[in-house]
C-alpha atoms as a PDB file:
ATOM      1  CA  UNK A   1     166.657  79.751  69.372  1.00  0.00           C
ATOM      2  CA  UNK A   2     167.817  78.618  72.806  1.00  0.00           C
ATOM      3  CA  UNK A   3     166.131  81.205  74.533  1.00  0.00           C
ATOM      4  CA  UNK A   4     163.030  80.272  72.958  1.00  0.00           C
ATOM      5  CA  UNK A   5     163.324  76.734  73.741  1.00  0.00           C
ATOM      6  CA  UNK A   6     163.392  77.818  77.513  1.00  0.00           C
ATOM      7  CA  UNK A   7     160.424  79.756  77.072  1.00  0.00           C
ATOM      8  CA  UNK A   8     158.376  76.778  75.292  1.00  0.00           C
ATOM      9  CA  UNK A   9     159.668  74.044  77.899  1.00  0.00           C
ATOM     10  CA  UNK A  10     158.754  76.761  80.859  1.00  0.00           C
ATOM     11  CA  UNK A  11     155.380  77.192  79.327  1.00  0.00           C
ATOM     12  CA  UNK A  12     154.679  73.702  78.805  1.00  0.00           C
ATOM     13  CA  UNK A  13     155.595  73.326  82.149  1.00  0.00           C
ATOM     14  CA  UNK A  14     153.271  75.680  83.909  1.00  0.00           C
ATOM     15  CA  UNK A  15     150.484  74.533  81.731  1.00  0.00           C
ATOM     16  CA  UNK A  16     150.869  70.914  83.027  1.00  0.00           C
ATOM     17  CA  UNK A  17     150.839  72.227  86.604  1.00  0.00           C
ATOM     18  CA  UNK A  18     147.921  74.090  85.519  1.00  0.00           C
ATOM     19  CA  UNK A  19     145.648  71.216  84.537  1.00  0.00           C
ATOM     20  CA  UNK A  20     147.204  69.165  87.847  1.00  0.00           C
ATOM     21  CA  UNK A  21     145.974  71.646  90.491  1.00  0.00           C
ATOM     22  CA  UNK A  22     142.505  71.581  88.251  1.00  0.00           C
ATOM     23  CA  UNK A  23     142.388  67.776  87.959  1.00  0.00           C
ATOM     24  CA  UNK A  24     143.181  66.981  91.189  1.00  0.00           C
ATOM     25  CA  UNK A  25     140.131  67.859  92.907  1.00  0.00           C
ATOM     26  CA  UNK A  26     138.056  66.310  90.326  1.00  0.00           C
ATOM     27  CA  UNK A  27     139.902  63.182  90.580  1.00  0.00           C
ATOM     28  CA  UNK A  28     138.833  63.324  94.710  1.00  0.00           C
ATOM     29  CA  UNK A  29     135.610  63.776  93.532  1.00  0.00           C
ATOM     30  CA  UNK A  30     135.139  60.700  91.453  1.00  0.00           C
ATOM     31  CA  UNK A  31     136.721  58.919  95.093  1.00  0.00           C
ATOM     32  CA  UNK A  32     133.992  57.925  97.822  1.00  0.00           C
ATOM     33  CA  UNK A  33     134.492  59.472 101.500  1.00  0.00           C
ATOM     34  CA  UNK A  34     134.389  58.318 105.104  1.00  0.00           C
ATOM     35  CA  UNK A  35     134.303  60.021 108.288  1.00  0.00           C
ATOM     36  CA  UNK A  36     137.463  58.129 110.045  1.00  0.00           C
ATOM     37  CA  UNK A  37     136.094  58.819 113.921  1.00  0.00           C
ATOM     38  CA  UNK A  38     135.803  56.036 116.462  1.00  0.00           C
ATOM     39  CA  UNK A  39     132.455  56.174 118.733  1.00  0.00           C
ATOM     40  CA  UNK A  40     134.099  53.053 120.628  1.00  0.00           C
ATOM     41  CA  UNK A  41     137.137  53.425 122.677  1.00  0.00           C
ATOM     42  CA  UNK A  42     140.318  51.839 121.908  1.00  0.00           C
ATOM     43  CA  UNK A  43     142.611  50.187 125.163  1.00  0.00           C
ATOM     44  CA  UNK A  44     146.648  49.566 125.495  1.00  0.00           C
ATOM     45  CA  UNK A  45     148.022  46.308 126.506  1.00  0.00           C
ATOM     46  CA  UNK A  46     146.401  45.646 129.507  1.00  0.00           C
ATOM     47  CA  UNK A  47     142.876  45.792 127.998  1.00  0.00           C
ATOM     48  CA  UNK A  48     141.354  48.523 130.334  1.00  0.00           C
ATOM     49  CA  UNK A  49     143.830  51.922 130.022  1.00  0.00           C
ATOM     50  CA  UNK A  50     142.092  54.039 127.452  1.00  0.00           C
ATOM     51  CA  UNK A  51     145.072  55.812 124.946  1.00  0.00           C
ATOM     52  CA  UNK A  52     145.655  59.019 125.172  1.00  0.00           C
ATOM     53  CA  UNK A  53     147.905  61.471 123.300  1.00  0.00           C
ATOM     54  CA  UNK A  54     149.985  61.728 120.427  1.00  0.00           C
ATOM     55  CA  UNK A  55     151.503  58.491 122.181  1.00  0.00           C
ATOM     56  CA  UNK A  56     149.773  56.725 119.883  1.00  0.00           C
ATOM     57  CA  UNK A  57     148.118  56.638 116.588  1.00  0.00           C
ATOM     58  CA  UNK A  58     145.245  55.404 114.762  1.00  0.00           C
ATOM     59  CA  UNK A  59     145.071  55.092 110.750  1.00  0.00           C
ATOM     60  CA  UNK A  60     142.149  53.855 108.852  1.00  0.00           C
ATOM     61  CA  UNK A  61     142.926  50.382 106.191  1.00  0.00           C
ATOM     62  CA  UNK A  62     140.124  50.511 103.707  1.00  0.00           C
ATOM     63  CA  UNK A  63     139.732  48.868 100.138  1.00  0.00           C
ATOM     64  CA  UNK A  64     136.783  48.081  97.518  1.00  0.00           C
ATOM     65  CA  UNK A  65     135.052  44.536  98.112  1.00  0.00           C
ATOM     66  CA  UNK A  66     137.178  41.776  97.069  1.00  0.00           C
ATOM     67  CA  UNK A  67     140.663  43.760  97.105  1.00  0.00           C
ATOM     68  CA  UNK A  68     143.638  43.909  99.875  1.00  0.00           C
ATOM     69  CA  UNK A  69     143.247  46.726 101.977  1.00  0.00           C
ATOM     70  CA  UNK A  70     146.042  49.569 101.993  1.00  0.00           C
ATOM     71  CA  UNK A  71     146.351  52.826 104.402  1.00  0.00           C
ATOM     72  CA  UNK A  72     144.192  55.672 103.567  1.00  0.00           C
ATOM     73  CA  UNK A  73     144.063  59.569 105.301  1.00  0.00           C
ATOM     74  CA  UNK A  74     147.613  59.899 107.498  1.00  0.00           C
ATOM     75  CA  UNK A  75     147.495  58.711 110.836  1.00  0.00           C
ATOM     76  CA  UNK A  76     145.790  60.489 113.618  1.00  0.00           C
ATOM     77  CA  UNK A  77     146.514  60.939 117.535  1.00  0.00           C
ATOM     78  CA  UNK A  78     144.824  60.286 120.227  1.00  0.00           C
ATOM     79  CA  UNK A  79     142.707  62.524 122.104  1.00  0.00           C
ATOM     80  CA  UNK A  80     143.378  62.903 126.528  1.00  0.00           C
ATOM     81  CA  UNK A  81     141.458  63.589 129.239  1.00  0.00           C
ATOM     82  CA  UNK A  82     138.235  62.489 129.061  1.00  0.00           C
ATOM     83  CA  UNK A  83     138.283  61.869 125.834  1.00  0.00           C
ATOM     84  CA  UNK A  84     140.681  59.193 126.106  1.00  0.00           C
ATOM     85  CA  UNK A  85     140.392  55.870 124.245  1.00  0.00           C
ATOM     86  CA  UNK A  86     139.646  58.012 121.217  1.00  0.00           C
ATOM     87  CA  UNK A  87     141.289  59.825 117.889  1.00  0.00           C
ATOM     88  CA  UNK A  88     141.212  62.638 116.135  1.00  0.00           C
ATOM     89  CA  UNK A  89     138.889  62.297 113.600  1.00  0.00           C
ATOM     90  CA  UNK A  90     139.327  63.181 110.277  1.00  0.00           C
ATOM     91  CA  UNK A  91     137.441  62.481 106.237  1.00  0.00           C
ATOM     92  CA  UNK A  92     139.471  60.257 104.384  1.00  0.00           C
ATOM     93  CA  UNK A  93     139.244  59.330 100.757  1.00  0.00           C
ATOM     94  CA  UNK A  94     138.885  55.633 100.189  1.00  0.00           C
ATOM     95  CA  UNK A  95     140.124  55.422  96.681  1.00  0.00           C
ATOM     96  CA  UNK A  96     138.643  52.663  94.006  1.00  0.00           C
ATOM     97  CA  UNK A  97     135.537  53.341  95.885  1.00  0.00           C
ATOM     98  CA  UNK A  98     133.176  55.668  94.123  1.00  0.00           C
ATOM     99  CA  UNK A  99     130.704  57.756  96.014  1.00  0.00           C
ATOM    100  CA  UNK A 100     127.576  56.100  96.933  1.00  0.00           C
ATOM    101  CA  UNK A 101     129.633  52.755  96.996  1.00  0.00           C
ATOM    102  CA  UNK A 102     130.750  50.329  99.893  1.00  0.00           C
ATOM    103  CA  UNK A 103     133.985  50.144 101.072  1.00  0.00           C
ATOM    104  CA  UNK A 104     135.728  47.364 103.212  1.00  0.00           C
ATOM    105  CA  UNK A 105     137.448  48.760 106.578  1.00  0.00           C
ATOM    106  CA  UNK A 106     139.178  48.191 109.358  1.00  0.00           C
ATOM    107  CA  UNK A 107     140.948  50.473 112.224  1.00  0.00           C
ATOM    108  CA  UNK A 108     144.441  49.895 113.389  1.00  0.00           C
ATOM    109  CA  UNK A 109     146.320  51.576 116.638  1.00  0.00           C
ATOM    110  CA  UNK A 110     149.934  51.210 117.833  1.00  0.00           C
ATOM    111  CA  UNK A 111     152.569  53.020 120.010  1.00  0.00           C
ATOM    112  CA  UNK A 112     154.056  55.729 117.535  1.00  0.00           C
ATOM    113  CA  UNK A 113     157.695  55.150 119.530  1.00  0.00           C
ATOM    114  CA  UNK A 114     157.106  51.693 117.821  1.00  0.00           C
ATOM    115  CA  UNK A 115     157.406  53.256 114.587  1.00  0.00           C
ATOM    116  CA  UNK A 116     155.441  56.164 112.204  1.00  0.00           C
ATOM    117  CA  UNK A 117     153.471  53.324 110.493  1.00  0.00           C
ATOM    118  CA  UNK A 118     151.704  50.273 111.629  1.00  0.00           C
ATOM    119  CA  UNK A 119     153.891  48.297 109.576  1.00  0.00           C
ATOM    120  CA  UNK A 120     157.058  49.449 111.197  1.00  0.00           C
ATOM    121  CA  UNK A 121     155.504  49.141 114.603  1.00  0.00           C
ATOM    122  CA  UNK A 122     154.824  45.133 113.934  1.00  0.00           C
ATOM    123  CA  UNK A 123     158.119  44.563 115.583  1.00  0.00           C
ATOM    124  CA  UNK A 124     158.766  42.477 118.640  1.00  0.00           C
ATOM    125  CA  UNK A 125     158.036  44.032 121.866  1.00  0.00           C
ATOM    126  CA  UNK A 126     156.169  46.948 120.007  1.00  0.00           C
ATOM    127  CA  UNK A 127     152.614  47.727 120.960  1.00  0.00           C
ATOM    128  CA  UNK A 128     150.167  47.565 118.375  1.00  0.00           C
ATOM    129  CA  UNK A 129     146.406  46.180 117.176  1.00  0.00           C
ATOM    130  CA  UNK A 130     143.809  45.663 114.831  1.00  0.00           C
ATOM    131  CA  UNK A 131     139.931  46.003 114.900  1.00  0.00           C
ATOM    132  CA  UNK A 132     137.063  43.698 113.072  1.00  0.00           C
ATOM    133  CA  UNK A 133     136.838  44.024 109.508  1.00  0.00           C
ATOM    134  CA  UNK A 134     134.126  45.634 108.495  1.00  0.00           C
ATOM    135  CA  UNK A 135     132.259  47.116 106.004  1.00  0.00           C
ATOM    136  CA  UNK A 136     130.998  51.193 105.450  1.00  0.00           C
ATOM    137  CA  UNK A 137     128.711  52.508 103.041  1.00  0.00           C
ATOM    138  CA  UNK A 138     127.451  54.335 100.629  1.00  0.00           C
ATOM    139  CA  UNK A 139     130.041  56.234 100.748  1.00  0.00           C
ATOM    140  CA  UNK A 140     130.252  60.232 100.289  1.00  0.00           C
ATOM    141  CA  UNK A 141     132.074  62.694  98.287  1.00  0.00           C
ATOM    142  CA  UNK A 142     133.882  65.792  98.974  1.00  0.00           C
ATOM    143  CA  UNK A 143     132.845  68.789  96.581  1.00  0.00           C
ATOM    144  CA  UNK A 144     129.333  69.575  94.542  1.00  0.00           C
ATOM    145  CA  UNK A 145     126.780  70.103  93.413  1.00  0.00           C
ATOM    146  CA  UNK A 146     125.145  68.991  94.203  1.00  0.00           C
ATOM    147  CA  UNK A 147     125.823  69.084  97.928  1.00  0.00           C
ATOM    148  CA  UNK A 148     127.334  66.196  99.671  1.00  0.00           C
ATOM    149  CA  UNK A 149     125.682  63.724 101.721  1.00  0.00           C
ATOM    150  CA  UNK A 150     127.237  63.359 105.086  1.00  0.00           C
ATOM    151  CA  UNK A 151     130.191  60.662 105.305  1.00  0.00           C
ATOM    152  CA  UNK A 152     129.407  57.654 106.694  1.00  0.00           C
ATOM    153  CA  UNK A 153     130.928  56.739 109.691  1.00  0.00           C
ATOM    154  CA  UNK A 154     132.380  53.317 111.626  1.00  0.00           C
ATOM    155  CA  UNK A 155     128.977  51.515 113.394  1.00  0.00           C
ATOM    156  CA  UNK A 156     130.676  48.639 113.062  1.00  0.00           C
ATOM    157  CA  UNK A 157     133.886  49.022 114.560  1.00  0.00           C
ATOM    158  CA  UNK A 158     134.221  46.805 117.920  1.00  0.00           C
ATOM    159  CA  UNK A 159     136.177  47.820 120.458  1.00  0.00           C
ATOM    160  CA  UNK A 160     140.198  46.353 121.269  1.00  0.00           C
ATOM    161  CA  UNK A 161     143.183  46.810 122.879  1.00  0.00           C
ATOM    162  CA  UNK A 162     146.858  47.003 121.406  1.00  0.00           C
ATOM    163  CA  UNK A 163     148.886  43.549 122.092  1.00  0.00           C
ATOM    164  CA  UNK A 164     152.735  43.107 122.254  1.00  0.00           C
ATOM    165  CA  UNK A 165     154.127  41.515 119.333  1.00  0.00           C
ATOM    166  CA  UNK A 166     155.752  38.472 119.441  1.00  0.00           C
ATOM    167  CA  UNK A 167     158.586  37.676 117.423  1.00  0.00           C
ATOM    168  CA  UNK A 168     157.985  34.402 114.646  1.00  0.00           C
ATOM    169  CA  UNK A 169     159.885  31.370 115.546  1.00  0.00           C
ATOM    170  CA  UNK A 170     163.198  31.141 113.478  1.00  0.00           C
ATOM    171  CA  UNK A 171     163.225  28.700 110.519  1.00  0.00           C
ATOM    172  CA  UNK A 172     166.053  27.502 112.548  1.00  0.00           C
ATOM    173  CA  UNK A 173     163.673  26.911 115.614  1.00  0.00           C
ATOM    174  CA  UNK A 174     161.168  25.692 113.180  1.00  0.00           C
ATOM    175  CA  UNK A 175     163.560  23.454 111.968  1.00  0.00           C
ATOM    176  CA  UNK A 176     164.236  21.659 115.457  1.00  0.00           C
ATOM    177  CA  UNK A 177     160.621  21.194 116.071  1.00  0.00           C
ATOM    178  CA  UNK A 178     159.448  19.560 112.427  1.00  0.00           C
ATOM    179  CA  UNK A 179     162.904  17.437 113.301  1.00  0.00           C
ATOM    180  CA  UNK A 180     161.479  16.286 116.997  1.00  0.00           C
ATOM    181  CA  UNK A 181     158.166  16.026 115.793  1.00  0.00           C
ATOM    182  CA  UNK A 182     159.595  13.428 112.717  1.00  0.00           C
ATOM    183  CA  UNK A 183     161.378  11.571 115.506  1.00  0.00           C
ATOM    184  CA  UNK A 184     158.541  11.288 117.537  1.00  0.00           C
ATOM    185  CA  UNK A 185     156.530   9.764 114.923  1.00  0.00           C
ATOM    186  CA  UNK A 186     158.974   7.514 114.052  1.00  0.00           C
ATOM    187  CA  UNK A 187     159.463   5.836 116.942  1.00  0.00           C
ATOM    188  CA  UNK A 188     155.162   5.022 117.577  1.00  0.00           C
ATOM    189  CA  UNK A 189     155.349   3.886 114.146  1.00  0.00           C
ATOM    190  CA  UNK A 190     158.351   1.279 114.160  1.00  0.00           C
ATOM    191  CA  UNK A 191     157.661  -2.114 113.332  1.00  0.00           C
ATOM    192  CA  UNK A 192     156.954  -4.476 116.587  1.00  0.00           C
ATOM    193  CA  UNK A 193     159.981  -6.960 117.248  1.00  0.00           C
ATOM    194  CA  UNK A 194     158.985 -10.409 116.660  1.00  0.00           C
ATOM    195  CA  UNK A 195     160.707 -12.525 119.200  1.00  0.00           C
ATOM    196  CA  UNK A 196     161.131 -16.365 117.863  1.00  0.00           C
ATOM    197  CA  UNK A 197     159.790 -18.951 120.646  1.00  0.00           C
ATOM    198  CA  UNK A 198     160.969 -22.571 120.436  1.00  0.00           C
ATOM    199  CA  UNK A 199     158.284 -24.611 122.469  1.00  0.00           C
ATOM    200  CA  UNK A 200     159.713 -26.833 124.933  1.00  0.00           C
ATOM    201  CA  UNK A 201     158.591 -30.413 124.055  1.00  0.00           C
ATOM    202  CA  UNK A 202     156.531 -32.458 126.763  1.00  0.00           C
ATOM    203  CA  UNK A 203     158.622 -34.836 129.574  1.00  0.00           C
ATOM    204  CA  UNK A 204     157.867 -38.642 128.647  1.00  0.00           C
ATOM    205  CA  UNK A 205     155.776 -40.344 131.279  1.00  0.00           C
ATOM    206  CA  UNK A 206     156.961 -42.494 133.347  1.00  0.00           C
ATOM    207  CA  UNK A 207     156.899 -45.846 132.024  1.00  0.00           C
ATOM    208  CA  UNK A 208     155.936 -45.009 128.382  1.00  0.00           C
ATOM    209  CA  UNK A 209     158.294 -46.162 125.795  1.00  0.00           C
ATOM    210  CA  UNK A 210     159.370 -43.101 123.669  1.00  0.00           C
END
């Protein structure tokens, strides 16, 4: 009986990876596509060096109308030479978009020594930035039939430059500042000091009887 249990619970389990590898792709299917390539270049810090390399990386945020944007595709490099100012590009399924819908986008960039995501390279002193949000659509799909229209791709990206992050001020910093600011106020706003004046009564004239 125990060797028959193994034989059932291996079974069961090669039938559920089975139906995963033949789910998957129709799950991607039901998901809308976009072709994640930049047509406008993309600068470091100082606005006019175009990035080049695996230096840094470029990932593609993307979400249905009306919902918070997450990462989508994995994050690509940059291309050098001549090329420069420009990534890799690559499809990426947008998912809770279907195909033929629109899909809410925008392109981020930052130093990978900062950090493997964008989050992680939000740090202060790393190098990172964001594009213009913007919208893509309708949106394609990867398999058939029938055959695919071809994936949309970023017209309305804008070109920018990565910017050194700053660090927050402390609460503790905060703190000090709403407390000067309070102190400030306090003293335009304190009540005048009324000084009491006793007027000085007139001399008699001389010769008038008082």
């Amino acid at each position: 009986m125990k060797v028959r249990n193994v034989i059932v619970k291996k079974c069961r389990l090669a039938l559920v990876s089975i139906l995963g590898s033949l789910l998957l792709p129709m799950s991607l299917c039901g998901q809308g596509t976009v072709d994640f390539c930049n047509f406008v270049p993309i600068s470091d810090v100082d606005g006019v060096t175009p990035l080049a390399g695996p230096a840094f990386l470029a990932q593609l945020y993307a979400g249905a109308p009306g919902q918070s944007l997450r990462p989508v595709g994995v994050p690509r490099p940059f291309l050098t030479g001549t090329d420069a100012g420009y990534f890799d590009c690559q499809v990426v399924v947008v998912p809770g978009v279907l195909p033929g819908g629109t899909a809410v986008v925008q392109v981020v960039a930052w130093r990978a020594s900062d950090g493997l995501t964008f989050e992680a390279a939000n740090h202060p002193g790393g190098h990172a930035g964001q594009s213009n949000v913007f919208l893509v659509g309708p949106l394609s799909f990867l398999y058939g039939p029938p055959p695919p229209p071809p994936d949309p791709g970023l017209d309305g990206l804008q070109s920018f430059s990565l910017q050194v992050v700053v660090p927050e001020p402390s609460v503790f910093a905060l703190g000090l500042l709403g407390g000067a600011f309070l102190a400030l106020g306090r003293r335009r706003h304190r009540a005048p000091v009324r000084v009491k004046i006793t007027p000085v009564p007139p001399s008699p004239s001389t010769g008038q009887s008082i």
